[in-house]
Each structure stands twice: as structure tokens, then as C-alpha cells.
N, C-alpha and C. Protein backbone atom coordinates (compact mmCIF):
# COMPACT_ATOMS: atom_id res chain seq x y z
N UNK A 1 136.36 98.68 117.93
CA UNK A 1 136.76 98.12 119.20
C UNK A 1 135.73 97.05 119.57
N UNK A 2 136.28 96.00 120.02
CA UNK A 2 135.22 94.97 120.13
C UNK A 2 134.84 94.90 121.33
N UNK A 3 133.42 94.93 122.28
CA UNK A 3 133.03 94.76 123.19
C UNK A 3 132.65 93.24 123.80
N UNK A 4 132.92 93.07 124.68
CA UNK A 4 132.20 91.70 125.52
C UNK A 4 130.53 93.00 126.42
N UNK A 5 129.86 92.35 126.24
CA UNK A 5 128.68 92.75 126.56
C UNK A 5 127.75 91.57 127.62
N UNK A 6 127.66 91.75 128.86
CA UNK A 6 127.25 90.88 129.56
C UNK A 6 125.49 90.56 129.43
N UNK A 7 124.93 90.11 129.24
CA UNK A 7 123.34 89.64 128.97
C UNK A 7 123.14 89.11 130.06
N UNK A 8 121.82 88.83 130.17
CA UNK A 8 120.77 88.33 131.06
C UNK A 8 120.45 87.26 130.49
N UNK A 9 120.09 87.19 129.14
CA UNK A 9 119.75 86.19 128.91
C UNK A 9 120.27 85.43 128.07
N UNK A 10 121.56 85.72 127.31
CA UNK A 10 122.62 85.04 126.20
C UNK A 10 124.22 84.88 127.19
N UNK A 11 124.34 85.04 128.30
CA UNK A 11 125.71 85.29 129.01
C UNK A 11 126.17 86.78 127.82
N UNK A 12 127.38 86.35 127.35
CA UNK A 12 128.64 87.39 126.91
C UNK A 12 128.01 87.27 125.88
N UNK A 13 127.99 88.16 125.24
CA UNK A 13 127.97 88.69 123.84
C UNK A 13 128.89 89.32 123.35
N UNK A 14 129.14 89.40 121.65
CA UNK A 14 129.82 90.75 121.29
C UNK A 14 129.52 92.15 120.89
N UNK A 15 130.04 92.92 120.99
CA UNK A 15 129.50 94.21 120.45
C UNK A 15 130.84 94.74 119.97
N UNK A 16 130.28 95.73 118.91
CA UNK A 16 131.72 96.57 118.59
C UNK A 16 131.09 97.68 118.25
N UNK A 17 132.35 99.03 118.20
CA UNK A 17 132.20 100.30 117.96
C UNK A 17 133.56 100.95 117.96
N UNK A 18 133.65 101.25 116.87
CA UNK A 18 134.84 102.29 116.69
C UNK A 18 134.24 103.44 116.38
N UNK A 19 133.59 104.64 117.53
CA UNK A 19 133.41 106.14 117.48
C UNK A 19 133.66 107.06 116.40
N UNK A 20 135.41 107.17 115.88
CA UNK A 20 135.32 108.20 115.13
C UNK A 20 135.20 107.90 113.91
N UNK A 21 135.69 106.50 113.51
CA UNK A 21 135.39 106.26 112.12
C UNK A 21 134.16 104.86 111.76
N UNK A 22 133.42 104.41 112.79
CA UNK A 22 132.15 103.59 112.11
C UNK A 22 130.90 104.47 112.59
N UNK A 23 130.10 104.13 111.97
CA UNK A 23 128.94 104.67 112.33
C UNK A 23 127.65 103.75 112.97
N UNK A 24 128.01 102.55 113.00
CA UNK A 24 127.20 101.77 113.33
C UNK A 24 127.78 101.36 114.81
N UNK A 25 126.56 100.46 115.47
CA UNK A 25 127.21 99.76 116.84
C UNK A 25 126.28 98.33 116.89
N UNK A 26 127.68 97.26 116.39
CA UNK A 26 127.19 96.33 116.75
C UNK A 26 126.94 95.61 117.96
N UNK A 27 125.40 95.08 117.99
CA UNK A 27 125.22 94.81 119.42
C UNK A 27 124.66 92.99 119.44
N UNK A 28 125.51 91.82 119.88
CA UNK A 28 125.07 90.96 119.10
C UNK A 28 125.47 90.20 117.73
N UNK A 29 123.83 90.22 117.38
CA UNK A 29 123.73 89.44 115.55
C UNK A 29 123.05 91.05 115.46
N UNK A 30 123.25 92.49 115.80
CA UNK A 30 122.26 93.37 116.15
C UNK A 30 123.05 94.22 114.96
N UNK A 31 122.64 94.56 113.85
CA UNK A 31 123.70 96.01 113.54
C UNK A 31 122.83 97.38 113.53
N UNK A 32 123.05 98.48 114.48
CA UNK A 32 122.77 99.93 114.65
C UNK A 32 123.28 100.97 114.21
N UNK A 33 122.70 101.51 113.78
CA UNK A 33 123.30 103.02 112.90
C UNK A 33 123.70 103.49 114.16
N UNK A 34 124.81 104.11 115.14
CA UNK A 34 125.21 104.91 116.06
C UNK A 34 124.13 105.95 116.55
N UNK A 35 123.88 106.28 115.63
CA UNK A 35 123.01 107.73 115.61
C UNK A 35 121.34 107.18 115.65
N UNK A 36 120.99 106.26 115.38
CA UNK A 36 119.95 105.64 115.94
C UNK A 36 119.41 105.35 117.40
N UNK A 37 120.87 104.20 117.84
CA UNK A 37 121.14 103.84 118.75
C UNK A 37 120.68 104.90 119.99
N UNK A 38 121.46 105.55 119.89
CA UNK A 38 121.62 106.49 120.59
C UNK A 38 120.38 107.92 120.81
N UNK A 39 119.51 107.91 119.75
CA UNK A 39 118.66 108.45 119.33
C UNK A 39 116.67 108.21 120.27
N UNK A 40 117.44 106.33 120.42
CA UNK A 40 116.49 105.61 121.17
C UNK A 40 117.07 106.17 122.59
N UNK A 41 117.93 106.57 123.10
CA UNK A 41 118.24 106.53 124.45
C UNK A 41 117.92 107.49 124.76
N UNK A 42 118.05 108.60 123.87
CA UNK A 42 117.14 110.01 124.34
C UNK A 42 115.85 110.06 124.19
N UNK A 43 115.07 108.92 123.32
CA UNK A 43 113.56 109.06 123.61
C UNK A 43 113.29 108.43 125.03
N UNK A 44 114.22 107.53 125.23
CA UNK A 44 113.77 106.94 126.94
C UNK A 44 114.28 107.74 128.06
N UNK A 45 115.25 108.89 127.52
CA UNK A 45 115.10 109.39 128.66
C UNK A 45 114.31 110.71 128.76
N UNK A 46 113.93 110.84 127.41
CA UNK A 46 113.06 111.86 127.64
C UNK A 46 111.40 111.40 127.69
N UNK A 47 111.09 110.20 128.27
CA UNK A 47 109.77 109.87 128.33
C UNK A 47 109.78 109.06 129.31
N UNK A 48 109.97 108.95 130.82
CA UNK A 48 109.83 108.22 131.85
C UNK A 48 109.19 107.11 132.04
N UNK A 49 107.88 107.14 131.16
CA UNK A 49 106.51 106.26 130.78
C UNK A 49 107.01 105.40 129.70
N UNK A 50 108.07 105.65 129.17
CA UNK A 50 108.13 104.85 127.85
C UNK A 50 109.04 103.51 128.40
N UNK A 51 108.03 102.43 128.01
CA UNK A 51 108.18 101.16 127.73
C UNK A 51 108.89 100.06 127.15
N UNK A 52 108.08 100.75 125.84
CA UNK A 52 108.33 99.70 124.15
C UNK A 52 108.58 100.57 123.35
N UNK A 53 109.53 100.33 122.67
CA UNK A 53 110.50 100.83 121.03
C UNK A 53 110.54 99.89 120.47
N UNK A 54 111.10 100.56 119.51
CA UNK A 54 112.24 99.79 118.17
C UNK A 54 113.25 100.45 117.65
N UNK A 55 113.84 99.50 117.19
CA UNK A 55 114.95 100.18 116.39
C UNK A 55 115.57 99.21 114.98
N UNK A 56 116.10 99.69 114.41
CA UNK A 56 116.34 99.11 112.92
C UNK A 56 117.82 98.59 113.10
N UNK A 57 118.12 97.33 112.88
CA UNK A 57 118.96 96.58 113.01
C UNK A 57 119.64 96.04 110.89
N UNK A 58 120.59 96.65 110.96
CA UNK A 58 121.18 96.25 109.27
C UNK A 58 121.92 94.65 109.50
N UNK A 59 122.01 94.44 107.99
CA UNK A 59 122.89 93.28 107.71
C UNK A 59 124.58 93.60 108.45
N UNK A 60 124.64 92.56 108.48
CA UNK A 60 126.20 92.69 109.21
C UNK A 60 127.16 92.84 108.18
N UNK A 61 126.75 92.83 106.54
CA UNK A 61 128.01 92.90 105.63
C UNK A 61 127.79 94.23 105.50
N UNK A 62 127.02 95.30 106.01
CA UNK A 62 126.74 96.72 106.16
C UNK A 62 127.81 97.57 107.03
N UNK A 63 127.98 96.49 108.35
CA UNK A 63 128.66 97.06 109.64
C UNK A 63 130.33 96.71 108.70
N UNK A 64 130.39 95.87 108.29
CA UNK A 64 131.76 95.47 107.70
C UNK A 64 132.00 96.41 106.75
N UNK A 65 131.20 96.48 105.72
CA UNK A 65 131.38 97.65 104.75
C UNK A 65 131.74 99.24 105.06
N UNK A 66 131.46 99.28 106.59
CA UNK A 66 131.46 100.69 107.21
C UNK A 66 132.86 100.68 107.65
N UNK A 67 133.45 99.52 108.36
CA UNK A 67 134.43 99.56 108.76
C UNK A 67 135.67 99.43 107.92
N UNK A 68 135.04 99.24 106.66
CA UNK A 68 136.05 99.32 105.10
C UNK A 68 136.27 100.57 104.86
N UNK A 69 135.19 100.61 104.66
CA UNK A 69 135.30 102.40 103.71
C UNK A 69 135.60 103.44 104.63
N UNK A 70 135.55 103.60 106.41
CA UNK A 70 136.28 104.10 107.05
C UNK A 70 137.38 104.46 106.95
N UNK A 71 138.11 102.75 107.14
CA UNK A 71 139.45 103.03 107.09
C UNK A 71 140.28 103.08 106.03
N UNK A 72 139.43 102.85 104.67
CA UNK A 72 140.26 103.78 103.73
C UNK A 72 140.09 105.02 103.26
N UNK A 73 138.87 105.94 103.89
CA UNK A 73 138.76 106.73 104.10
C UNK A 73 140.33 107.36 104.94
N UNK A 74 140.28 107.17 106.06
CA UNK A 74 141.47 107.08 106.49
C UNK A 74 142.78 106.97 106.51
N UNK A 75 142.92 105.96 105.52
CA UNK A 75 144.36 105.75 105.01
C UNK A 75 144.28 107.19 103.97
N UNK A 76 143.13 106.95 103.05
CA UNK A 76 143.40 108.74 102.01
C UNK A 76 143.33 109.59 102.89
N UNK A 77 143.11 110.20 103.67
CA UNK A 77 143.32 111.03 104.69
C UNK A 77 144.54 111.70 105.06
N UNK A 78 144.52 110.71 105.84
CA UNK A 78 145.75 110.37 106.77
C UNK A 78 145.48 111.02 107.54
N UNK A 79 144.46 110.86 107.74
CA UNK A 79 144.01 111.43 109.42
C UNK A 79 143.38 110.63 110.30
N UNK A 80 143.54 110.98 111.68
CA UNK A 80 142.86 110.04 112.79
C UNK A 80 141.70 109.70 113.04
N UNK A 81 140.93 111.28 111.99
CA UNK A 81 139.26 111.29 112.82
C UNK A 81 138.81 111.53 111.44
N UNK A 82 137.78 110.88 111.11
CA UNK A 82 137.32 111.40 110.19
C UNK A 82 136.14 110.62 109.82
N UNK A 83 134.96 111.36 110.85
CA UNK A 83 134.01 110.47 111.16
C UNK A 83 132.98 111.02 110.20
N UNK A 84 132.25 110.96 109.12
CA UNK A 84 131.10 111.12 108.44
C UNK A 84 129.51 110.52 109.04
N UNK A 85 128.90 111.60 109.15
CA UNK A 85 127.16 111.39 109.29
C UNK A 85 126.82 109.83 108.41
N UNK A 86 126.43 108.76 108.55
CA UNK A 86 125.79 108.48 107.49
C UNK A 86 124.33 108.29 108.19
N UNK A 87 123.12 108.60 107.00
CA UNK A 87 121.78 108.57 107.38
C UNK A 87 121.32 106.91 106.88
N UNK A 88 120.19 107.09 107.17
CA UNK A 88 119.63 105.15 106.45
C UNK A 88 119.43 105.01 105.41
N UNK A 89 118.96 106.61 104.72
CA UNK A 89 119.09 106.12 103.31
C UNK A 89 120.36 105.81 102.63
N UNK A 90 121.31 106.52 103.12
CA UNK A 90 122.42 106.23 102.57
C UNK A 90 122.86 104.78 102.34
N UNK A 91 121.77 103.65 103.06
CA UNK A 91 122.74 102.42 103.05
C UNK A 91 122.05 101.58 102.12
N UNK A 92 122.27 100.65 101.55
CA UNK A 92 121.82 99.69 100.28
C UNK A 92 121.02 98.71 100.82
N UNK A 93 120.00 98.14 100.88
CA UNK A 93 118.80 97.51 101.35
C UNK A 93 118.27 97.57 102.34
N UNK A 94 117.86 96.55 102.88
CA UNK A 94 116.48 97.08 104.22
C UNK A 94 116.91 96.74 105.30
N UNK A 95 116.36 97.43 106.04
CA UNK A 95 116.49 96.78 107.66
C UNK A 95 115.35 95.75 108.30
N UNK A 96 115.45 95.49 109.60
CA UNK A 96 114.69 94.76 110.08
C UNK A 96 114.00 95.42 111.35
N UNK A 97 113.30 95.81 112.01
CA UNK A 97 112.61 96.53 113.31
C UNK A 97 113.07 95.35 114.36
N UNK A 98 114.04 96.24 115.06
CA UNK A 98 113.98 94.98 116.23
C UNK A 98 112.93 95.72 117.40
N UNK A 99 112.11 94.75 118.62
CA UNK A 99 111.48 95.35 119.61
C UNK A 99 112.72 95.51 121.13
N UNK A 100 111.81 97.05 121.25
CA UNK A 100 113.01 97.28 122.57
C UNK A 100 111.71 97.04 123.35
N UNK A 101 112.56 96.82 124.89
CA UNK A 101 111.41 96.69 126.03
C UNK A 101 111.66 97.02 127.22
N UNK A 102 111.37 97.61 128.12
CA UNK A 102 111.94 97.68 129.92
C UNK A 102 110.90 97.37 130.04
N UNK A 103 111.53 97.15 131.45
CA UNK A 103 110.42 96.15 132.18
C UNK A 103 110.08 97.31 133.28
N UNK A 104 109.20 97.24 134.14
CA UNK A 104 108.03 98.14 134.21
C UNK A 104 109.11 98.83 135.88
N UNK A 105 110.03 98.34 136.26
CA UNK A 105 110.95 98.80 137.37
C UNK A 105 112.19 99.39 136.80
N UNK A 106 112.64 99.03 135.37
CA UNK A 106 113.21 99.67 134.76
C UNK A 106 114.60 99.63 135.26
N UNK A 107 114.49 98.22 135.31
CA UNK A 107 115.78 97.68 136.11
C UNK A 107 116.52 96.84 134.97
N UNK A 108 115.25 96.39 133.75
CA UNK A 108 116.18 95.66 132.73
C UNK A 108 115.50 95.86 131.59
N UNK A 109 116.35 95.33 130.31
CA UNK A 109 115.85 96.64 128.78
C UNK A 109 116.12 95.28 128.18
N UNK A 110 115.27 94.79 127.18
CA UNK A 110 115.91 94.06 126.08
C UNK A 110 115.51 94.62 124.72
N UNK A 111 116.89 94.09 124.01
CA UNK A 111 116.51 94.87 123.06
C UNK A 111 116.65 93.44 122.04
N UNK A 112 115.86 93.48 121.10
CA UNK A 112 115.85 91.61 120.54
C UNK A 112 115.80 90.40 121.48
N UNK A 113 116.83 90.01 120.50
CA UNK A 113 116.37 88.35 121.64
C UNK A 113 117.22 88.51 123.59
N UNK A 114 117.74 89.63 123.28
CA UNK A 114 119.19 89.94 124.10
C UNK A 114 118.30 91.05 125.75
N UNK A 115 118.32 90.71 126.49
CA UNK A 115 117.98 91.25 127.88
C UNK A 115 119.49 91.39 128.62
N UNK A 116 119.46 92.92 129.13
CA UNK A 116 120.40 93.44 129.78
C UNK A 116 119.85 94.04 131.41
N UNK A 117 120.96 93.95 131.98
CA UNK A 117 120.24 94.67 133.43
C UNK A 117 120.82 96.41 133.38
N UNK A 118 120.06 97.13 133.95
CA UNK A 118 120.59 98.74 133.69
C UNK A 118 121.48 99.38 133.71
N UNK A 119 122.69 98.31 134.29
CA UNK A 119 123.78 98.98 134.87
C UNK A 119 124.19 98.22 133.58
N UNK A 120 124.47 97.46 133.01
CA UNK A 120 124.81 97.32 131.75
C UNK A 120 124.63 98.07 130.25
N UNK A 121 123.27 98.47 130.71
CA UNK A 121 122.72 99.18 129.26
C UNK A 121 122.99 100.64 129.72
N UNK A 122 123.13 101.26 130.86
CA UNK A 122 124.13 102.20 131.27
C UNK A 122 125.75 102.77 131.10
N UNK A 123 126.02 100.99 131.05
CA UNK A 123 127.34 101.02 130.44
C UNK A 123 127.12 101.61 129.07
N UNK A 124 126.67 100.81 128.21
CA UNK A 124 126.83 101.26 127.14
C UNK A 124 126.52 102.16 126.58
N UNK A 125 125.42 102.95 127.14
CA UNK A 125 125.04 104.08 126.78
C UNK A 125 126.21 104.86 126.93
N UNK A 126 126.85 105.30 128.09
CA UNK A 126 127.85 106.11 128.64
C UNK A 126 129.30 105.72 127.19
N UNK A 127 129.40 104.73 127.10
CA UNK A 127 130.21 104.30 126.22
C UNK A 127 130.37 105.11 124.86
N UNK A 128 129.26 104.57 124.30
CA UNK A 128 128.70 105.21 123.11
C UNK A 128 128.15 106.75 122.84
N UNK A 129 127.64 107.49 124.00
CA UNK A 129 127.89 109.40 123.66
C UNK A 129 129.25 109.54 123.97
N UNK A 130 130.64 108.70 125.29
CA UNK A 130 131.52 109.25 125.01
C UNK A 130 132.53 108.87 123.61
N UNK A 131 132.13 108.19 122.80
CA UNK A 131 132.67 108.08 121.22
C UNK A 131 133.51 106.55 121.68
N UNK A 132 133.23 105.50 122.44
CA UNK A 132 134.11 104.52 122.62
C UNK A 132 135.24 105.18 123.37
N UNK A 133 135.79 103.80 123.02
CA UNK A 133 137.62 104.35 123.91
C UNK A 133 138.54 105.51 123.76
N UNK A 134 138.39 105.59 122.41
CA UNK A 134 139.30 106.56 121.38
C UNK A 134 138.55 108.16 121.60
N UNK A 135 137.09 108.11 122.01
CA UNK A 135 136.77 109.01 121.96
C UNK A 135 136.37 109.74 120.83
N UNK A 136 135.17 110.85 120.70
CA UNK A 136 134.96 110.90 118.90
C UNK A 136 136.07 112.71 118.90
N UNK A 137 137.05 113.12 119.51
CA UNK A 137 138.24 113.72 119.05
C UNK A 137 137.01 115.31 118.93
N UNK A 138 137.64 115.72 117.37
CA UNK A 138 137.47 116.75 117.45
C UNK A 138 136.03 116.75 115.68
N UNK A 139 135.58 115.40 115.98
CA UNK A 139 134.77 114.98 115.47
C UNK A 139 133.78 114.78 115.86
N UNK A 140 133.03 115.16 116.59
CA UNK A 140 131.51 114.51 117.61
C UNK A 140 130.55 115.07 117.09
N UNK A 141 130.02 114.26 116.44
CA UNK A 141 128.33 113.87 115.74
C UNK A 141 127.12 115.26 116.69
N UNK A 142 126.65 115.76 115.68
CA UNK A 142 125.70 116.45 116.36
C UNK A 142 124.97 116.26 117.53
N UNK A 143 124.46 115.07 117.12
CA UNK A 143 123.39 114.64 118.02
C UNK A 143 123.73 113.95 118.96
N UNK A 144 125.01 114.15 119.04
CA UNK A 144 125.71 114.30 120.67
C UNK A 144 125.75 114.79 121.20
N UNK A 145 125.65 116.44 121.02
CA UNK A 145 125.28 117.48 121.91
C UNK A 145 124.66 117.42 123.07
N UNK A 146 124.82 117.62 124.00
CA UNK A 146 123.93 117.50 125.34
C UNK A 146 122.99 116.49 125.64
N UNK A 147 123.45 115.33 124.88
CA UNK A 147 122.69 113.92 125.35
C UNK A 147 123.19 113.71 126.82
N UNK A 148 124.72 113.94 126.68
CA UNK A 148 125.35 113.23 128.23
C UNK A 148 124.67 113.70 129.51
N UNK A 149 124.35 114.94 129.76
CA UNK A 149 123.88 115.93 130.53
C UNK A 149 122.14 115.17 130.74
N UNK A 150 121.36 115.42 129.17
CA UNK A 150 120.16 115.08 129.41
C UNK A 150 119.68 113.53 129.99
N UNK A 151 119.89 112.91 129.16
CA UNK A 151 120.63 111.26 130.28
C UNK A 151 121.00 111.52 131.56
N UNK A 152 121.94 112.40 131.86
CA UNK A 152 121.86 112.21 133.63
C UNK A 152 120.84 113.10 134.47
N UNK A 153 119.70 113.47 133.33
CA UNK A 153 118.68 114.41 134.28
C UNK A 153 117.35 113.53 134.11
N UNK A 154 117.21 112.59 133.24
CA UNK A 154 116.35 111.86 133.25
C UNK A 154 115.84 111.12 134.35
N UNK A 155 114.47 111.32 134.37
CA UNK A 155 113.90 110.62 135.52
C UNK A 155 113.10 109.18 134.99
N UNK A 156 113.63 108.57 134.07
CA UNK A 156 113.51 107.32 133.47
C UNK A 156 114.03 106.57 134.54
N UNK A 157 113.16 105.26 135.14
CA UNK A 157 114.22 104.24 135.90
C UNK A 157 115.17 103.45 135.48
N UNK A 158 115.12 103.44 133.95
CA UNK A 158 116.26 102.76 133.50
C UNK A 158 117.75 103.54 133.44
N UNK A 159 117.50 104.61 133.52
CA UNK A 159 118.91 105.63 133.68
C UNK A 159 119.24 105.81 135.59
N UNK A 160 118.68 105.04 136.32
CA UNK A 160 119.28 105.50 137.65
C UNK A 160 121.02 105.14 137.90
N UNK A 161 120.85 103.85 137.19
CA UNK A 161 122.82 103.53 137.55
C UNK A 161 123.21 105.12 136.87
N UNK A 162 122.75 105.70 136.23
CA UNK A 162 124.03 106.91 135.34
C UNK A 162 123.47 107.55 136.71
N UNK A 163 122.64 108.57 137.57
CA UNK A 163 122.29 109.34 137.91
C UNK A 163 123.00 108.88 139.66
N UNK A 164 122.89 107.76 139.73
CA UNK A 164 123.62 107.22 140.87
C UNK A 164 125.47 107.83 140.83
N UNK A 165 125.94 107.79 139.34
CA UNK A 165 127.34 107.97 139.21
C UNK A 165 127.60 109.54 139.35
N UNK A 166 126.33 110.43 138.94
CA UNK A 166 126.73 111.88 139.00
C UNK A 166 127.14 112.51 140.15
């Protein structure tokens, strides 16, 4: 599913994520393992103090390749959901460290060249544990477990738009 993603400092961007069958989330020129992604959002909300990250951004013929072998995953299937773990080793060359950053009110996060305001990177957070549009079914990734919950108990200032919505 392709996202328009509003920036601070690029206007619109794209992003995409199809939940039950990619594993990555492109954010940008940005490509994220899902389970990364998302991995970073529970270290920020489980560290109030935390600042500065990173995260590992793949080639984009990686995110394409995912969205191949998905959906013929899929077509042999013939099923709707059929979302597989993949880890980093699993993928064929290197990544790149992108720097994450909030700013010290925790009102805005950039992650690369790309600055978002919180209610944006809120969006997407919320987006991405609920599996995109489609939802991740009767497929949902471990380490989805009680992110949604812990995210809205975080006393990180970059999570107040979610804690504002509870």
C-alpha cells in the first residue's frame, strides 16, 4: 500500500507497506525491515531520555524483491495472509545505518535526511503495529505483541499525540 507521508523538511514523500505479506516499510529513498522499524519505536518508548538511534535502511531492489516473492508466495498459496519473519541475515548484501533524532521537546523525529512532526511519526507508528490497512489478519508478527499498549504508556514526548488519542 503506498503511503503519502507528510515531512517537515521534503513536503510529501512516499512510503509503502503491505503488513501481511512485505516485511519491509518503505519510508522515502528509506528501505526498513518492519520488524526493525518498529523495534526502534519500542526502544523510544521505552527510554524517555532517548534521543539518537539508528536504523538500517536496505537497497530498494530488496523492498521490490520482497514484494515479489510475497506475492508469489501467495499466488502458491492461495491464501490472503501469509506473512513470513524475515531476519537481516536473511537478505543478500549490506545495509546502510541511517541516524534517527528527536529533538529535545520531542515534538519532531528525523529519521535521515527526512524530519517529521509527532503527530506524523505517530501516524505511522499506529499504522504499522496495526499491520497497514489490510491489517496483519490472523498473521501478526511476534514482536507485535503488546507494543500497541506499551506505546500508549510511554512517557516519551514523542509518543504524546498516541497518549492524547487514548
Amino acid at each position: 500500500m503506498t503511503l503519502v507521508i507528510p515531512t517537515l523538511t521534503h513536503g510529501e514523500i512516499e512510503g509503502g507497506f503491505f503488513g501481511p505479506v512485505v516485511n519491509f516499510f518503505r519510508f522515502g529513498k528509506y528501505i526498513f525491515l518492519t520488524k526493525h522499524f518498529l523495534e526502534l519505536v519500542s526502544d523510544l518508548a521505552g527510554s524517555p531520555s532517548l534521543l539518537d538511534s539508528r536504523i538500517v535502511s536496505f537497497d530498494y531492489a530488496i523492498y521490490t524483491r520482497g514484494i515479489d516473492d510475497a506475492l508469489q508466495d501467495i499466488l502458491q498459496r492461495a491464501m490472503p495472509h501469509s506473512y513470513r519473519d524475515i531476519q537481516s541475515s536473511d537478505i543478500i548484501g549490506e545495509g546502510v545505518y541511517v541516524p534517527v533524532l528527536v529533538n529535545e521537546r520531542g515534538t519532531q523525529i528525523s529519521i535521515g535526511e527526512y524530519t517529521l512532526s509527532s503527530n506524523e511519526y505517530c501516524g505511522i507508528t499506529r499504522y504499522l503495529i496495526h499491520g497497514g490497512f489490510m491489517g496483519w489478519g490472523n498473521s501478526e508478527p511476534l514482536y507485535i505483541h503488546g507494543l500497541s499498549e506499551f506505546v500508549k504508556m510511554s512517557e516519551h514526548p514523542l509518543y504524546d499525540p498516541i497518549r492524547k488519542l487514548s
